[in-house]
C-alpha atoms as a PDB file:
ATOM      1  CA  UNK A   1     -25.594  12.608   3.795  1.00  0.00           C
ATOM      2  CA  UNK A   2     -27.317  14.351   0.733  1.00  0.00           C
ATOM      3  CA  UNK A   3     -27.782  12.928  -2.877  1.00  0.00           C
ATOM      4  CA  UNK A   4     -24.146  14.721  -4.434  1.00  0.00           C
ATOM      5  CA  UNK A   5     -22.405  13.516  -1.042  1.00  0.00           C
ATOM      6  CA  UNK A   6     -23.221   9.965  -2.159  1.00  0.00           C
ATOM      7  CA  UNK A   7     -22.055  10.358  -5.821  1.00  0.00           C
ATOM      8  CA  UNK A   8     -18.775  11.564  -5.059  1.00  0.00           C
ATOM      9  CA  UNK A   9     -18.545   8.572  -2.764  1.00  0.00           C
ATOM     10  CA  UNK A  10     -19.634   5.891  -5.454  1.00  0.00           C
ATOM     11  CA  UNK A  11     -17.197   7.704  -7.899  1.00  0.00           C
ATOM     12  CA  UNK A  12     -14.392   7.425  -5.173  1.00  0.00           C
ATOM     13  CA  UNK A  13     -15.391   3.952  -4.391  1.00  0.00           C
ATOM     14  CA  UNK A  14     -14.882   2.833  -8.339  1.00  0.00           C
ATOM     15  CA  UNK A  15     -11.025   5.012  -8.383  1.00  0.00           C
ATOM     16  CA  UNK A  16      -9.866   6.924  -5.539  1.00  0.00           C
ATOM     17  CA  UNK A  17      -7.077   8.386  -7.545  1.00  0.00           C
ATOM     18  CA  UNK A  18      -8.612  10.661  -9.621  1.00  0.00           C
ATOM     19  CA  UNK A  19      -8.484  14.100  -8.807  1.00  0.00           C
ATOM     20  CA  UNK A  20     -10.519  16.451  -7.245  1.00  0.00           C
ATOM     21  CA  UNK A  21     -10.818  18.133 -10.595  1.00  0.00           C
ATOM     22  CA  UNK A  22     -11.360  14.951 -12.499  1.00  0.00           C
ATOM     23  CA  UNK A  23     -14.063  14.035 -10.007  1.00  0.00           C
ATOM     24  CA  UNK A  24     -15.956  17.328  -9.709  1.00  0.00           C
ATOM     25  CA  UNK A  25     -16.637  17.044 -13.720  1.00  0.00           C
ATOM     26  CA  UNK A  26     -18.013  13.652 -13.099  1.00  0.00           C
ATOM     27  CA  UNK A  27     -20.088  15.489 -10.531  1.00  0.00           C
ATOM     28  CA  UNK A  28     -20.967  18.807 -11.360  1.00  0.00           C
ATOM     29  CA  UNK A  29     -19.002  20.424  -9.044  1.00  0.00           C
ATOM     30  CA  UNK A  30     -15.533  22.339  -8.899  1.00  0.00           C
ATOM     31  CA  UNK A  31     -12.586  20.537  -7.800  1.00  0.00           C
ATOM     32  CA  UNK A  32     -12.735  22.717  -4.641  1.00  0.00           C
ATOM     33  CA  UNK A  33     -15.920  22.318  -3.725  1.00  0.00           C
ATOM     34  CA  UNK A  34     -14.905  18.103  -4.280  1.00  0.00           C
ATOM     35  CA  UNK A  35     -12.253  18.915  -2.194  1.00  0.00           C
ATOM     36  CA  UNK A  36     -14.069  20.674   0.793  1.00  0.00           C
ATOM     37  CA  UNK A  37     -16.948  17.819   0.878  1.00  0.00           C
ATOM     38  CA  UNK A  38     -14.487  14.744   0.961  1.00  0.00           C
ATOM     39  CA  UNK A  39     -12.270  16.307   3.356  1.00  0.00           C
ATOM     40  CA  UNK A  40     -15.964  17.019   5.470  1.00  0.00           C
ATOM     41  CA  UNK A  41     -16.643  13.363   5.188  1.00  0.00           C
ATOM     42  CA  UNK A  42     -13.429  12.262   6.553  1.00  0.00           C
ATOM     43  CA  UNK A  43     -13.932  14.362   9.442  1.00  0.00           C
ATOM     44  CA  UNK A  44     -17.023  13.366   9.928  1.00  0.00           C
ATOM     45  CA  UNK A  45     -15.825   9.081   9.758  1.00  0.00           C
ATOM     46  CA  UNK A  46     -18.042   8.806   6.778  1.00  0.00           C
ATOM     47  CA  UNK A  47     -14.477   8.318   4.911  1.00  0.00           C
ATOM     48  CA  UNK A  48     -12.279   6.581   6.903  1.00  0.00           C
ATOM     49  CA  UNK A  49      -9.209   5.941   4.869  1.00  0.00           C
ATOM     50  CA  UNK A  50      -7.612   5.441   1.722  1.00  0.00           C
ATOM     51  CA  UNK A  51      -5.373   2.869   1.346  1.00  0.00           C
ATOM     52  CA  UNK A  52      -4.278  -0.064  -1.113  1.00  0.00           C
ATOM     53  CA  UNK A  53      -5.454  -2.400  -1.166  1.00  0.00           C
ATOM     54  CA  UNK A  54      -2.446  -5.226  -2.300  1.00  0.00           C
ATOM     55  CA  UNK A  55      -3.825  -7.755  -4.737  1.00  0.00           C
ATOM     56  CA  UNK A  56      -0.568  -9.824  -4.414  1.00  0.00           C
ATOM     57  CA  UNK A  57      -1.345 -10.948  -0.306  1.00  0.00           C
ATOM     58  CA  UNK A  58      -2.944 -13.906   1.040  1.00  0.00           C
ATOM     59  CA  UNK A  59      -5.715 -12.578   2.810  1.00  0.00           C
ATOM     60  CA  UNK A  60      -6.877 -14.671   6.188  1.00  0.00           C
ATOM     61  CA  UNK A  61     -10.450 -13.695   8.194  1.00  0.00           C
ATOM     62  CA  UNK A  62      -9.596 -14.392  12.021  1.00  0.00           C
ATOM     63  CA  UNK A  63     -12.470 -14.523  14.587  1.00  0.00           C
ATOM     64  CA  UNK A  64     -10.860 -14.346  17.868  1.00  0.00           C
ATOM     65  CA  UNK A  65     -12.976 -14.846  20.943  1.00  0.00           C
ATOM     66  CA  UNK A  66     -10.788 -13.335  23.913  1.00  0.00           C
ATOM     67  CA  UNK A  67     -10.810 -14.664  27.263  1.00  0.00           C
ATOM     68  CA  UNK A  68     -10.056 -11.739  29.417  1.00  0.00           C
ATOM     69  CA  UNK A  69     -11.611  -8.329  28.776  1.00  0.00           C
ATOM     70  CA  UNK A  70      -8.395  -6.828  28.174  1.00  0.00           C
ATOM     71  CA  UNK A  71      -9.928  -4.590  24.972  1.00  0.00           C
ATOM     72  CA  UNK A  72      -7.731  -1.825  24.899  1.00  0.00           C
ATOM     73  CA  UNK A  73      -4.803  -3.826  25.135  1.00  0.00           C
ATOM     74  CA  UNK A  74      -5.940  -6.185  22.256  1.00  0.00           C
ATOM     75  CA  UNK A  75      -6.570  -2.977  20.481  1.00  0.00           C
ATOM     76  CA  UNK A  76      -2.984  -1.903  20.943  1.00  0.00           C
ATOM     77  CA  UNK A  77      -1.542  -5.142  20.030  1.00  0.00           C
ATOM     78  CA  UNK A  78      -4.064  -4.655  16.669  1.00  0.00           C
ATOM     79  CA  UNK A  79      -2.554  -1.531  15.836  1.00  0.00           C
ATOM     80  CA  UNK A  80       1.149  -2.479  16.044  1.00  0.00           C
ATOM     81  CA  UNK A  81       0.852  -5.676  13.230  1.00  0.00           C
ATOM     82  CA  UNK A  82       0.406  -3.892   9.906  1.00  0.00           C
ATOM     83  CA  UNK A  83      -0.380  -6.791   8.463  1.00  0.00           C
ATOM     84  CA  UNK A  84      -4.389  -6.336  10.044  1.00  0.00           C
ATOM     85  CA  UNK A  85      -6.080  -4.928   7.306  1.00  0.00           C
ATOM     86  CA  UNK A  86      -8.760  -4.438   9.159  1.00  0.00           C
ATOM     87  CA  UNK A  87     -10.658  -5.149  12.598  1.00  0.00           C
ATOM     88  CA  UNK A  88     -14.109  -5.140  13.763  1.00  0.00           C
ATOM     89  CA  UNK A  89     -15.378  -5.226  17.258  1.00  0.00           C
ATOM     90  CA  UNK A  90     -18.518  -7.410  16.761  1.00  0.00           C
ATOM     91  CA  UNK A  91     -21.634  -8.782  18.473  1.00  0.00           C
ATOM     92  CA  UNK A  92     -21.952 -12.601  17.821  1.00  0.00           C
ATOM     93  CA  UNK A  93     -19.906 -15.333  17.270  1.00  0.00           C
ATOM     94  CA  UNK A  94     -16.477 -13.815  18.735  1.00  0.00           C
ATOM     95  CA  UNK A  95     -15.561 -10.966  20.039  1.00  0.00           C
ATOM     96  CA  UNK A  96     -13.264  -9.217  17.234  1.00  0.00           C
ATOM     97  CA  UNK A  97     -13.329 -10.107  13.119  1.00  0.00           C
ATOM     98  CA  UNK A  98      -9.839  -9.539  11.385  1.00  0.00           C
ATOM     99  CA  UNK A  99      -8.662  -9.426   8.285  1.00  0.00           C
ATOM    100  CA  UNK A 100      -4.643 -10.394   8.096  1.00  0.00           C
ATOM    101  CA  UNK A 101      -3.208  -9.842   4.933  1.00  0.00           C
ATOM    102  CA  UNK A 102       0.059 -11.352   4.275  1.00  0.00           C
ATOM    103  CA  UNK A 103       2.962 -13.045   2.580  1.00  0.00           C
ATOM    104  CA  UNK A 104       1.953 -16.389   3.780  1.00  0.00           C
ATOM    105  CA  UNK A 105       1.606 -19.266   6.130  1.00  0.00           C
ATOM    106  CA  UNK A 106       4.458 -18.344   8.166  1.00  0.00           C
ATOM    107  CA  UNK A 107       3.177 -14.792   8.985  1.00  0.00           C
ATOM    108  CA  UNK A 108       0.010 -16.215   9.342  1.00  0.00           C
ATOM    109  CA  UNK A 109       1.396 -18.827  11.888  1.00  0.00           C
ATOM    110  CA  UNK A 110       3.503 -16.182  14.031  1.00  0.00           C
ATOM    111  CA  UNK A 111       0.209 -13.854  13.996  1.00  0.00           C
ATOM    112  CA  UNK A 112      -2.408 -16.756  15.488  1.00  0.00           C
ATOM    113  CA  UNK A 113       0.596 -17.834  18.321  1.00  0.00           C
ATOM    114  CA  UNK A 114       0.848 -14.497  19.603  1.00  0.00           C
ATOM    115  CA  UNK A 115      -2.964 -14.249  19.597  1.00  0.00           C
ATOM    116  CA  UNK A 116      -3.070 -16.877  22.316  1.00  0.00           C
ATOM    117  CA  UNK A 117      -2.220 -14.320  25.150  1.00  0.00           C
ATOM    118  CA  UNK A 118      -5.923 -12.932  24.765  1.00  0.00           C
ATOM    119  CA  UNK A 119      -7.567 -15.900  23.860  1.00  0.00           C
ATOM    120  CA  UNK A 120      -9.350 -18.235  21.261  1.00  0.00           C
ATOM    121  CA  UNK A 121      -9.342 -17.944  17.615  1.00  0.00           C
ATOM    122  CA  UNK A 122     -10.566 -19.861  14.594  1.00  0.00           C
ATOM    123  CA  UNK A 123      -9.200 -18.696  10.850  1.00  0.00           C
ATOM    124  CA  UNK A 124     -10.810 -19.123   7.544  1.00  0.00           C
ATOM    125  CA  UNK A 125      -8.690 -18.381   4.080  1.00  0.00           C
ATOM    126  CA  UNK A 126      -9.606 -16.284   1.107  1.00  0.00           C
ATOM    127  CA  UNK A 127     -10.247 -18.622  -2.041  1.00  0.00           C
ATOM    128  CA  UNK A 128     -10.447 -15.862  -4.601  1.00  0.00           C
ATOM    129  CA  UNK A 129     -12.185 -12.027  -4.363  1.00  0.00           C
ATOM    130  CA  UNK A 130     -15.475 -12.097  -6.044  1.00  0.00           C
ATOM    131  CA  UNK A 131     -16.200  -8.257  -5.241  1.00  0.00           C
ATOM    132  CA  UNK A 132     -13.700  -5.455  -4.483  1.00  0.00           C
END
């Protein structure tokens, strides 16, 4: 990744909404050219989504530590519950690192029992965001 690659990522990474136009003056670059290069890093991975992220959820970190190497089903399973913000195969302690983002307890609660099918898990809670 070159040197104007990276700025239009650290300009992305402080407000993802502005436009292509908005971002290529902050860059030196045309809007198109903006354009082209993001849309080269998604392909690429180096982007991998936008989203919002919702200030207003409770926001749980879930190590689960499966007891069958059933992978791609836990995967599936992953990909169904939109409350998973995000999920991180991981060498370590545990086998997976999630982050659930929801309403409260009660989601919480209905997400860890159905966890149980592929094993172990141990949660921690968000006090308050420092970064991000």
């Amino acid at each position: 990744m070159d040197k104007m690659s990276r700025a239009i990522l650290a300009q992305l990474s402080h407000d993802a909404r502005m436009s292509w136009q908005q971002l290529g003056k902050q860059v030196h670059l045309t809007g198109q050219a903006v354009s082209t290069r993001v849309q080269q890093m998604v392909d690429s991975g180096v982007i991998r989504r936008f989203a919002v992220v919702r200030g207003d959820l409770r926001r749980y970190f879930v190590t689960v530590f499966m007891d069958t190497p059933r992978f791609d089903e836990f995967e599936a399973f992953l990909a169904m519950h939109e409350d998973v913000e995000s999920a991180s195969k991981v060498a370590g302690e545990g086998c997976y690192q999630l982050v659930l983002a929801c309403e409260d307890e009660h989601a919480l609660e209905d997400f860890t029992h159905s966890l149980l099918r592929y094993g172990r898990y141990k949660v921690a809670t968000e006090m308050r965001r420092v970064k991000g």
